[in-house]
PDB file of N, CA and C in Angstrom:
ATOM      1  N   UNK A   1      -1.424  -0.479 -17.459  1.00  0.00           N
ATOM      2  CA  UNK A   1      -1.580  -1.031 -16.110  1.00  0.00           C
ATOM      3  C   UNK A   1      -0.210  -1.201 -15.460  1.00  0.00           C
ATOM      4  N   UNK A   2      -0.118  -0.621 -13.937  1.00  0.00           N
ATOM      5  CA  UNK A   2       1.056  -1.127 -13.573  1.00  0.00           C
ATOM      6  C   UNK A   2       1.102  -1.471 -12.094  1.00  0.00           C
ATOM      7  N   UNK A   3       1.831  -2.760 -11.489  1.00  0.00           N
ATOM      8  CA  UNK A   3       1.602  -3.895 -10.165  1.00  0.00           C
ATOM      9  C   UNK A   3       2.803  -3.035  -9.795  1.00  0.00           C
ATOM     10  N   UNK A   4       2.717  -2.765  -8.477  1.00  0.00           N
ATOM     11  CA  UNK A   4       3.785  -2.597  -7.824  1.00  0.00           C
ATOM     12  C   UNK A   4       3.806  -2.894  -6.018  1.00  0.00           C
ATOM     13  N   UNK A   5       4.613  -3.423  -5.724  1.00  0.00           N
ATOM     14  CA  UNK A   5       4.635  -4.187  -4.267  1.00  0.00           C
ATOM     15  C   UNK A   5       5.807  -3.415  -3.132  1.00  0.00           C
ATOM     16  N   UNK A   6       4.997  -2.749  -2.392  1.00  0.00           N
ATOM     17  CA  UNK A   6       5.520  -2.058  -1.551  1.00  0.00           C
ATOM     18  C   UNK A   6       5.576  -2.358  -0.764  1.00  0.00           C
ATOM     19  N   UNK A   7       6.848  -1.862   0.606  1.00  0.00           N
ATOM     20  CA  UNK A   7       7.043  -2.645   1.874  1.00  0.00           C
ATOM     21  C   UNK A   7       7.405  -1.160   2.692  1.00  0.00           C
ATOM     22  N   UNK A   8       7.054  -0.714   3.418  1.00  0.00           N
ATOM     23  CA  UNK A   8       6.831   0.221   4.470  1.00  0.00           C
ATOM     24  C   UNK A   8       7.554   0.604   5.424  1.00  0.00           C
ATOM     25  N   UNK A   9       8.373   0.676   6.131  1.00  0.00           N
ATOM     26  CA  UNK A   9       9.020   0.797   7.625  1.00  0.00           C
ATOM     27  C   UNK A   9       8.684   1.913   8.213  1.00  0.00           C
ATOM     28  N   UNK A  10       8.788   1.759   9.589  1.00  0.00           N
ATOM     29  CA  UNK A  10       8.645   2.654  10.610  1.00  0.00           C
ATOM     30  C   UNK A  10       7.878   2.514  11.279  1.00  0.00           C
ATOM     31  N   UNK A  11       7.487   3.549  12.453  1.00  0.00           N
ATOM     32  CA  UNK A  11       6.064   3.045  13.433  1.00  0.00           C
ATOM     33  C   UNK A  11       4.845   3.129  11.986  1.00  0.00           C
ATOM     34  N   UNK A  12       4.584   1.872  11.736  1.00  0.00           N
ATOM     35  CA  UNK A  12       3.455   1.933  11.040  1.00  0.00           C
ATOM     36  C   UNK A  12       2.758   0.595  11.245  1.00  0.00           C
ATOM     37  N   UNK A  13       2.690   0.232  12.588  1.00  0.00           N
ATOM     38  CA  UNK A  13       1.867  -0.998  12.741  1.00  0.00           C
ATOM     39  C   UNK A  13       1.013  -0.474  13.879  1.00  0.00           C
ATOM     40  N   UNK A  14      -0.404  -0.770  14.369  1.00  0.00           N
ATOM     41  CA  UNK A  14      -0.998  -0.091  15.689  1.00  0.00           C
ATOM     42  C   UNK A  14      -1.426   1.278  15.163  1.00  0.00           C
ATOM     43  N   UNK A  15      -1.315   1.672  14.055  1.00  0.00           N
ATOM     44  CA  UNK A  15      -1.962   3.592  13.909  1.00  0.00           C
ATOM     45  C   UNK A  15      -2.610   3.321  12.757  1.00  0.00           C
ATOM     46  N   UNK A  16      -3.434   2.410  12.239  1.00  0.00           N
ATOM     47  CA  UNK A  16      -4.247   2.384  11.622  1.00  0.00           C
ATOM     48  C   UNK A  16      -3.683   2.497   9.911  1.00  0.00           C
ATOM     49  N   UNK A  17      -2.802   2.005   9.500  1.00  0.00           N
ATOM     50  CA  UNK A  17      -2.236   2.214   8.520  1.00  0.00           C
ATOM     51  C   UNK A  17      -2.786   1.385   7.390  1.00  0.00           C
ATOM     52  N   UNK A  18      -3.009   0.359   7.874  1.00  0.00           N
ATOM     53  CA  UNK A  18      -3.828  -1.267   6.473  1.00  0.00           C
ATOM     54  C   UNK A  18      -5.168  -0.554   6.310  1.00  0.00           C
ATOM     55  N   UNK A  19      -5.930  -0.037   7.219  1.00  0.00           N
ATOM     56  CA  UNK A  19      -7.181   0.725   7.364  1.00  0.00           C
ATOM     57  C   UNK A  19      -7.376   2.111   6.291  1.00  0.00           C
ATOM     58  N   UNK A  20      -6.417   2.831   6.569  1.00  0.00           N
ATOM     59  CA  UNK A  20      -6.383   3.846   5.839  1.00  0.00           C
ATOM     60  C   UNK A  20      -5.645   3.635   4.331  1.00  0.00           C
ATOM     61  N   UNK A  21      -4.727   2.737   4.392  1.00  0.00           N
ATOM     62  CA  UNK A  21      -4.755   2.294   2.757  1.00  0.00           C
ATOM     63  C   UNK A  21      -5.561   1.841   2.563  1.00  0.00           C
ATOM     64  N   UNK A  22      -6.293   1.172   2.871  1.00  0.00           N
ATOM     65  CA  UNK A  22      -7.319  -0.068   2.153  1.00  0.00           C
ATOM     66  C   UNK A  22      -8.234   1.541   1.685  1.00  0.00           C
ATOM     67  N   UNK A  23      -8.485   2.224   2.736  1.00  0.00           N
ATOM     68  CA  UNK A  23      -9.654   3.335   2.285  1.00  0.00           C
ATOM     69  C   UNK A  23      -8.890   4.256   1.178  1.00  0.00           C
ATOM     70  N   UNK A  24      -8.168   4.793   1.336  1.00  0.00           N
ATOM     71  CA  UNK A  24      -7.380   5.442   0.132  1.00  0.00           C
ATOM     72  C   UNK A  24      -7.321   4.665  -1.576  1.00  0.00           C
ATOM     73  N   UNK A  25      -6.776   3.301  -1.028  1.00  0.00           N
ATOM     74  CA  UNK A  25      -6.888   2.728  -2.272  1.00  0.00           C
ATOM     75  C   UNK A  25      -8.233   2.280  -2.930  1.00  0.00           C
ATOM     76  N   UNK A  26      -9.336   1.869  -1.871  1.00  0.00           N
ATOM     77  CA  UNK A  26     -10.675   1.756  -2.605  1.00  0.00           C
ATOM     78  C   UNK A  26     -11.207   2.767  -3.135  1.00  0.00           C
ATOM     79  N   UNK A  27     -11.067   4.085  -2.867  1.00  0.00           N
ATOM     80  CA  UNK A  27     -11.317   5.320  -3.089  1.00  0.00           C
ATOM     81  C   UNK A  27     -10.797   5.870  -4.385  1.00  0.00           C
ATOM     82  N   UNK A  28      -9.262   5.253  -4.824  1.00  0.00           N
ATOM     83  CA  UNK A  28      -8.941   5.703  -6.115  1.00  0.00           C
ATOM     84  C   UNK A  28      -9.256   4.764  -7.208  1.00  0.00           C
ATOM     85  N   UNK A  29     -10.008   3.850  -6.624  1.00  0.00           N
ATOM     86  CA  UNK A  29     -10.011   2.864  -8.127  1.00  0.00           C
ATOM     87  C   UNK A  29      -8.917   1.559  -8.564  1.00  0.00           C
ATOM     88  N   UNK A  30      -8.108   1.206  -7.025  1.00  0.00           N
ATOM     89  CA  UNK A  30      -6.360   0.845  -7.223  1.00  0.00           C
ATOM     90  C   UNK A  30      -7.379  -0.817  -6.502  1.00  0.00           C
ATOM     91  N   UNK A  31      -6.620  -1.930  -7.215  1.00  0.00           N
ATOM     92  CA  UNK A  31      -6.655  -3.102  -6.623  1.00  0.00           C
ATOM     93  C   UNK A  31      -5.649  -3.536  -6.060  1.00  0.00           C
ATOM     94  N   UNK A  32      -5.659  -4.546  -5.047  1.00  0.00           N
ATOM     95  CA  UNK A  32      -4.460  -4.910  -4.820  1.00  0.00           C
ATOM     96  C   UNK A  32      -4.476  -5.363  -3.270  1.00  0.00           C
ATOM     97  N   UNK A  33      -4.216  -5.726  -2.437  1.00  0.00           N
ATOM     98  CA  UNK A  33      -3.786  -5.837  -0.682  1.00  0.00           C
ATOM     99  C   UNK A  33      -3.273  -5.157   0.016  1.00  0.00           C
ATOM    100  N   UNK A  34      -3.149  -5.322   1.381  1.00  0.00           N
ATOM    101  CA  UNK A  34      -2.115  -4.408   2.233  1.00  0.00           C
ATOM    102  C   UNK A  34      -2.272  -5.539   3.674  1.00  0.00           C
ATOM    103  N   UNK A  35      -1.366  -5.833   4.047  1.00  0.00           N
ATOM    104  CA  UNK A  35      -0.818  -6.752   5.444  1.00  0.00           C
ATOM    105  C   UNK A  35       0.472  -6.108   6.246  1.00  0.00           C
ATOM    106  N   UNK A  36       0.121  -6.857   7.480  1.00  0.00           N
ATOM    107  CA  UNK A  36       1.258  -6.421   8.192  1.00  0.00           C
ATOM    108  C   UNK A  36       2.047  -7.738   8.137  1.00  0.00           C
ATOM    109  N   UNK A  37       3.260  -7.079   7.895  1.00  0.00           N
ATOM    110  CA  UNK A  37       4.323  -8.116   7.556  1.00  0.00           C
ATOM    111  C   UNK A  37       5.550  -8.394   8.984  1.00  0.00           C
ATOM    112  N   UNK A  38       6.344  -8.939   8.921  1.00  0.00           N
ATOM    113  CA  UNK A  38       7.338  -9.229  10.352  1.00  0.00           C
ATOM    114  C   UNK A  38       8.032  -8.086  10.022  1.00  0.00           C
ATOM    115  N   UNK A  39       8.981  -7.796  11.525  1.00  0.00           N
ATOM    116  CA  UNK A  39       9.564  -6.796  12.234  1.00  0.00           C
ATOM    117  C   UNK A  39       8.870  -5.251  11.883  1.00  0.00           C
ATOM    118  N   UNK A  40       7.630  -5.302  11.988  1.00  0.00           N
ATOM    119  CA  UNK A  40       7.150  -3.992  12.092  1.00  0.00           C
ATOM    120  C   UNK A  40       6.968  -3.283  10.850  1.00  0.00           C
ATOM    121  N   UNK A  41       6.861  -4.075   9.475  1.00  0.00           N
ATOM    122  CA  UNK A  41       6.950  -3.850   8.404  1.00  0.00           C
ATOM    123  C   UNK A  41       5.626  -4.163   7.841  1.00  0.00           C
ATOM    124  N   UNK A  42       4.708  -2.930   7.149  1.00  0.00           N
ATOM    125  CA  UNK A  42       3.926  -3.414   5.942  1.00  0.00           C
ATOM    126  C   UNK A  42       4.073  -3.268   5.012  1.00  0.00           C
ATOM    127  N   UNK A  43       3.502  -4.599   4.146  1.00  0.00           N
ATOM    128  CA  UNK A  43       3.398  -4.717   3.091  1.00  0.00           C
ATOM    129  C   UNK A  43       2.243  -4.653   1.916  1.00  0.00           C
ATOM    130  N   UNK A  44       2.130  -4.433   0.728  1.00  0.00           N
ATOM    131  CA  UNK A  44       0.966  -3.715   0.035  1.00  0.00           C
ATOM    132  C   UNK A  44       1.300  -3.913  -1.563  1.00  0.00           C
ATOM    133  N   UNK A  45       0.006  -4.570  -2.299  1.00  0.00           N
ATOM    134  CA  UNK A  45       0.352  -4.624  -3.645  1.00  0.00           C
ATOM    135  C   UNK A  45      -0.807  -3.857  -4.291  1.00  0.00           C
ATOM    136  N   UNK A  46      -0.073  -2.714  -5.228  1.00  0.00           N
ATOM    137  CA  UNK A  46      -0.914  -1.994  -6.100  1.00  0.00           C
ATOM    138  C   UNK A  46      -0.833  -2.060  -7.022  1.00  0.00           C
ATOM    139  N   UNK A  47      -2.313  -2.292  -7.559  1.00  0.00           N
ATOM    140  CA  UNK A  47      -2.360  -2.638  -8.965  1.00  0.00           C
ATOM    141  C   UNK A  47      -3.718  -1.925  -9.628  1.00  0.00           C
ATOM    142  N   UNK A  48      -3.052  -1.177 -11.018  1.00  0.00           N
ATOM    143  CA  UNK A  48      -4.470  -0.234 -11.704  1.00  0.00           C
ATOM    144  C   UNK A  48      -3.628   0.804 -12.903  1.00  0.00           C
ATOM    145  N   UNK A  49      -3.913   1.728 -13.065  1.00  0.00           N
ATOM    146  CA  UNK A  49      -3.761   2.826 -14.069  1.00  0.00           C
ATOM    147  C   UNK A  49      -2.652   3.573 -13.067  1.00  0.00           C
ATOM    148  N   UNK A  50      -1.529   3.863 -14.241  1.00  0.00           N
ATOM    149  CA  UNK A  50      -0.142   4.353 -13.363  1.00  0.00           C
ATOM    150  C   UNK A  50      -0.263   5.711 -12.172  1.00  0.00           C
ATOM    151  N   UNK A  51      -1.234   6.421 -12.489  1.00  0.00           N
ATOM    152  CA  UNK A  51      -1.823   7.479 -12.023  1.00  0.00           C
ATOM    153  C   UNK A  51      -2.158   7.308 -10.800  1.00  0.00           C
ATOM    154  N   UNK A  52      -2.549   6.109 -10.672  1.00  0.00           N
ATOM    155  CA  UNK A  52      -3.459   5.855  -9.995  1.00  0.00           C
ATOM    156  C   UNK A  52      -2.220   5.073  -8.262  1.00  0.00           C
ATOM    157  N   UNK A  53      -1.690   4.276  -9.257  1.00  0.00           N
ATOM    158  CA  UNK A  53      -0.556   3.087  -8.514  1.00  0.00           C
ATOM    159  C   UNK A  53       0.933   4.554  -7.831  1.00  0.00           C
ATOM    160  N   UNK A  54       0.880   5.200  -8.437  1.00  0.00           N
ATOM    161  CA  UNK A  54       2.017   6.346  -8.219  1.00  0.00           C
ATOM    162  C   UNK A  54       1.583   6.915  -7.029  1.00  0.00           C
ATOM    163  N   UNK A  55       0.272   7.470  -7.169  1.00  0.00           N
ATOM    164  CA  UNK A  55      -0.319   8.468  -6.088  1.00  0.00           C
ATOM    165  C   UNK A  55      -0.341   7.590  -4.854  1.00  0.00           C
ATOM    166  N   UNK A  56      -0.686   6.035  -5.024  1.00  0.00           N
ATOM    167  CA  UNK A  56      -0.725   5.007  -3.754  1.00  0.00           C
ATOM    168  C   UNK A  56       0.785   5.468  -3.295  1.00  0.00           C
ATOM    169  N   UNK A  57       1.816   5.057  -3.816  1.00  0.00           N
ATOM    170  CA  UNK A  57       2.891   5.043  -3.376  1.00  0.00           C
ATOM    171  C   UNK A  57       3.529   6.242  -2.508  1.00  0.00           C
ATOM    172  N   UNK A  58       2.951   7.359  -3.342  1.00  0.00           N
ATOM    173  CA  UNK A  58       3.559   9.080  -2.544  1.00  0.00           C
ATOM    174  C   UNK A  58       2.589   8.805  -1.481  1.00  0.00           C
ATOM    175  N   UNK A  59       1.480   8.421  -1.129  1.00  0.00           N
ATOM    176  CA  UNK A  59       0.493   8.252  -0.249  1.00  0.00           C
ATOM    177  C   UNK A  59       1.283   7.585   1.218  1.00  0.00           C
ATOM    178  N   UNK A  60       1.792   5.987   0.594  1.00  0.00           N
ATOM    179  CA  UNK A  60       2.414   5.432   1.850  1.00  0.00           C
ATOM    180  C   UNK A  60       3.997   6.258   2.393  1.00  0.00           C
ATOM    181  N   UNK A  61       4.294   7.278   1.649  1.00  0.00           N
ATOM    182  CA  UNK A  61       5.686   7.709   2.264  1.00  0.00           C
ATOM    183  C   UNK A  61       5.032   8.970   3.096  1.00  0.00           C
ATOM    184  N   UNK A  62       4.111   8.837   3.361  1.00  0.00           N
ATOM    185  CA  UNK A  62       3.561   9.986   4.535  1.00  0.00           C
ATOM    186  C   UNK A  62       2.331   9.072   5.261  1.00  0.00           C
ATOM    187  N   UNK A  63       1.699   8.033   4.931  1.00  0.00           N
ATOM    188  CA  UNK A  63       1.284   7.416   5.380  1.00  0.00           C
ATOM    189  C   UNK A  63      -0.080   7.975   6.157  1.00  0.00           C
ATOM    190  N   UNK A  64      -0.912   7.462   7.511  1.00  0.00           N
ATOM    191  CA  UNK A  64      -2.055   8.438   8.025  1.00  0.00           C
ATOM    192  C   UNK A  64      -1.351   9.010   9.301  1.00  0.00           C
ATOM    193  N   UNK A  65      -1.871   9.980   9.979  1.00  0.00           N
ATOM    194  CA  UNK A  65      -1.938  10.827  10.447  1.00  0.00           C
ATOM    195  C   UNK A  65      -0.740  10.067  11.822  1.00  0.00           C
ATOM    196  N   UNK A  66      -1.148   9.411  12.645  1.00  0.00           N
ATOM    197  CA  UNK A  66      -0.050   8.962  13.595  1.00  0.00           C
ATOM    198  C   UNK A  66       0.808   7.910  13.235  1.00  0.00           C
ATOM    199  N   UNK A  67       1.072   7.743  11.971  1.00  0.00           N
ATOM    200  CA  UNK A  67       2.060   6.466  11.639  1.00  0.00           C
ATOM    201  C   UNK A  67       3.534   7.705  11.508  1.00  0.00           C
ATOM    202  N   UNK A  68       4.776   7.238  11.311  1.00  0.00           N
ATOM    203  CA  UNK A  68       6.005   7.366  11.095  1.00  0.00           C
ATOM    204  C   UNK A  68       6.516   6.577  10.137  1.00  0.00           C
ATOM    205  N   UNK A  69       6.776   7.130   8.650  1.00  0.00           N
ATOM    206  CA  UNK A  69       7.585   6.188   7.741  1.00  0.00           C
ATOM    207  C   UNK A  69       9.213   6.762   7.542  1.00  0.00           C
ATOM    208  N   UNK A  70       9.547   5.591   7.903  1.00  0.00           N
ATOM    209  CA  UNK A  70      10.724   5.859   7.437  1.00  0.00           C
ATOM    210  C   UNK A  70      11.847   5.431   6.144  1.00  0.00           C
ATOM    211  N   UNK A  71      10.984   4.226   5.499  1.00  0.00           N
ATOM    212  CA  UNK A  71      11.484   3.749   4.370  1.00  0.00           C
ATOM    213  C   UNK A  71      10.383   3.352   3.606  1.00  0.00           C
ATOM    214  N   UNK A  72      10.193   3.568   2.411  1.00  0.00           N
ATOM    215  CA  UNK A  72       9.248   2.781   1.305  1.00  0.00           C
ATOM    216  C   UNK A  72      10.185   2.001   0.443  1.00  0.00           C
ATOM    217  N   UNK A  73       9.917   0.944   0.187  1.00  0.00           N
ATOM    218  CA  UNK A  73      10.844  -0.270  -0.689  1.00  0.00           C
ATOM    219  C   UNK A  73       9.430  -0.791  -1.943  1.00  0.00           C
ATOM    220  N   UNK A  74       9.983  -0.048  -3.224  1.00  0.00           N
ATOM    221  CA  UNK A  74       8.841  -0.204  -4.305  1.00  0.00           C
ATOM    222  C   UNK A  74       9.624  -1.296  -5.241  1.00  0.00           C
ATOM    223  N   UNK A  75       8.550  -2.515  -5.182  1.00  0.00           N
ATOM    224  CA  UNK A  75       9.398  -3.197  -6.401  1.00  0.00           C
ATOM    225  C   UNK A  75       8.079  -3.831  -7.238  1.00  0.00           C
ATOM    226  N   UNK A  76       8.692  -3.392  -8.753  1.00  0.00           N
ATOM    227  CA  UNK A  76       7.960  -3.692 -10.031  1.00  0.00           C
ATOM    228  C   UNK A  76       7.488  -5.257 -10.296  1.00  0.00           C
ATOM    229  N   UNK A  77       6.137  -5.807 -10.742  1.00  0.00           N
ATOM    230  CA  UNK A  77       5.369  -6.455 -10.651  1.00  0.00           C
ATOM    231  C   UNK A  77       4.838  -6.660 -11.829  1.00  0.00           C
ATOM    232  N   UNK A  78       4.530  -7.636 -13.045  1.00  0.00           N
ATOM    233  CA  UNK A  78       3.495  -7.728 -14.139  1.00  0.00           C
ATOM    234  C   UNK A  78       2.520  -7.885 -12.956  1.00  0.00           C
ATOM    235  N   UNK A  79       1.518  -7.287 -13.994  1.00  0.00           N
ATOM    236  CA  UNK A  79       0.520  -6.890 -13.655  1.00  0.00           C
ATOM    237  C   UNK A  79      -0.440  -8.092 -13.969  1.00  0.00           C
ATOM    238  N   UNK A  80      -1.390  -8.955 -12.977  1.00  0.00           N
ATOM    239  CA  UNK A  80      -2.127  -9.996 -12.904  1.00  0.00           C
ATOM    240  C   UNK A  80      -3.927  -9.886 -12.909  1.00  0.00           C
ATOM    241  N   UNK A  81      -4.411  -8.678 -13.005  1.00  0.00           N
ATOM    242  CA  UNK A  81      -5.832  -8.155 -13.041  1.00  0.00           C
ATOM    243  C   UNK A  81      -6.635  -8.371 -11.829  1.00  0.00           C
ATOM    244  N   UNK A  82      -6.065  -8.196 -10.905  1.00  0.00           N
ATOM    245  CA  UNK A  82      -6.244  -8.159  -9.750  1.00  0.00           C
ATOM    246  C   UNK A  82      -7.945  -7.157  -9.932  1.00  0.00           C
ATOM    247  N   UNK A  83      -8.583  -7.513  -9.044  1.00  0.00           N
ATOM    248  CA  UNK A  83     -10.096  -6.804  -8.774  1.00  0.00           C
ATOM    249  C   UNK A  83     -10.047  -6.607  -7.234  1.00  0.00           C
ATOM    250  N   UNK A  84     -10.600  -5.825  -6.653  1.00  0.00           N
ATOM    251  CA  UNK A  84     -10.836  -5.000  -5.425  1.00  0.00           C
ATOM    252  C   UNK A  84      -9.622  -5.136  -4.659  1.00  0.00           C
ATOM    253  N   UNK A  85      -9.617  -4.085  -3.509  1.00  0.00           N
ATOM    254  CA  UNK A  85      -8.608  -4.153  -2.705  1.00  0.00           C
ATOM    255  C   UNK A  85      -8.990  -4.765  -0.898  1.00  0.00           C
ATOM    256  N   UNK A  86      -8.280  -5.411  -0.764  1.00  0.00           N
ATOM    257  CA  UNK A  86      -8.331  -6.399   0.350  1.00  0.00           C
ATOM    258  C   UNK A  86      -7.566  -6.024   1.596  1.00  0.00           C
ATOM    259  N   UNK A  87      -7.372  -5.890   3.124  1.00  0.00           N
ATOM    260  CA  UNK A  87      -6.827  -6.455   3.993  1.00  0.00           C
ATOM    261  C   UNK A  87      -6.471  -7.946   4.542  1.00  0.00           C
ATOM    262  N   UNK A  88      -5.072  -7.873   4.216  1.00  0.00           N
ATOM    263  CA  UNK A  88      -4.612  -9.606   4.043  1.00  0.00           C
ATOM    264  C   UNK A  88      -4.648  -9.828   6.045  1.00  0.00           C
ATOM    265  N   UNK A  89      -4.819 -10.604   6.501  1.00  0.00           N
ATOM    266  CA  UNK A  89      -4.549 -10.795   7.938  1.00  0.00           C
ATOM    267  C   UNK A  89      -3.151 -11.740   8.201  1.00  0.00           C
TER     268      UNK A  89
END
């Protein structure tokens, strides 16, 4: 199992980005959150089978279709058994 807590930059607030992770990540089997965080930054904790938590991550550095990333900031997490994935408000 491996937690990892990602933070996002770029136009990625307003293009549907918490939406389309939340669907990506319910889709692979990954627990964990995704919020929009201050100065235009989201944030997102994945947690599941490394396979699984990796592919989230290459996922948010291209992000959906009208977002713009320009930085992913991945930092390592024990892992807490987190169950389903959530939109934090």
């Amino acid at each position: 199992m491996r937690r990892a807590r990602v933070k996002i930059s770029g136009r990625v607030q307003g293009v549907f980005f918490r939406a389309s992770c939340a669907d990506q990540a319910q889709g692979s089997g990954i627990s964990g959150w995704v919020r929009n965080a201050s100065a235009g930054v989201v944030e997102a904790v994945f947690e599941g089978e490394e396979t699984g938590v990796e592919a989230m991550i290459a996922w948010c550095r291209k992000g959906p279709p009208h977002a713009r990333v320009d930085d992913v900031e991945v930092t390592e997490e024990a892992p807490i058994g987190a169950e389903g994935f959530h939109i934090v408000q």
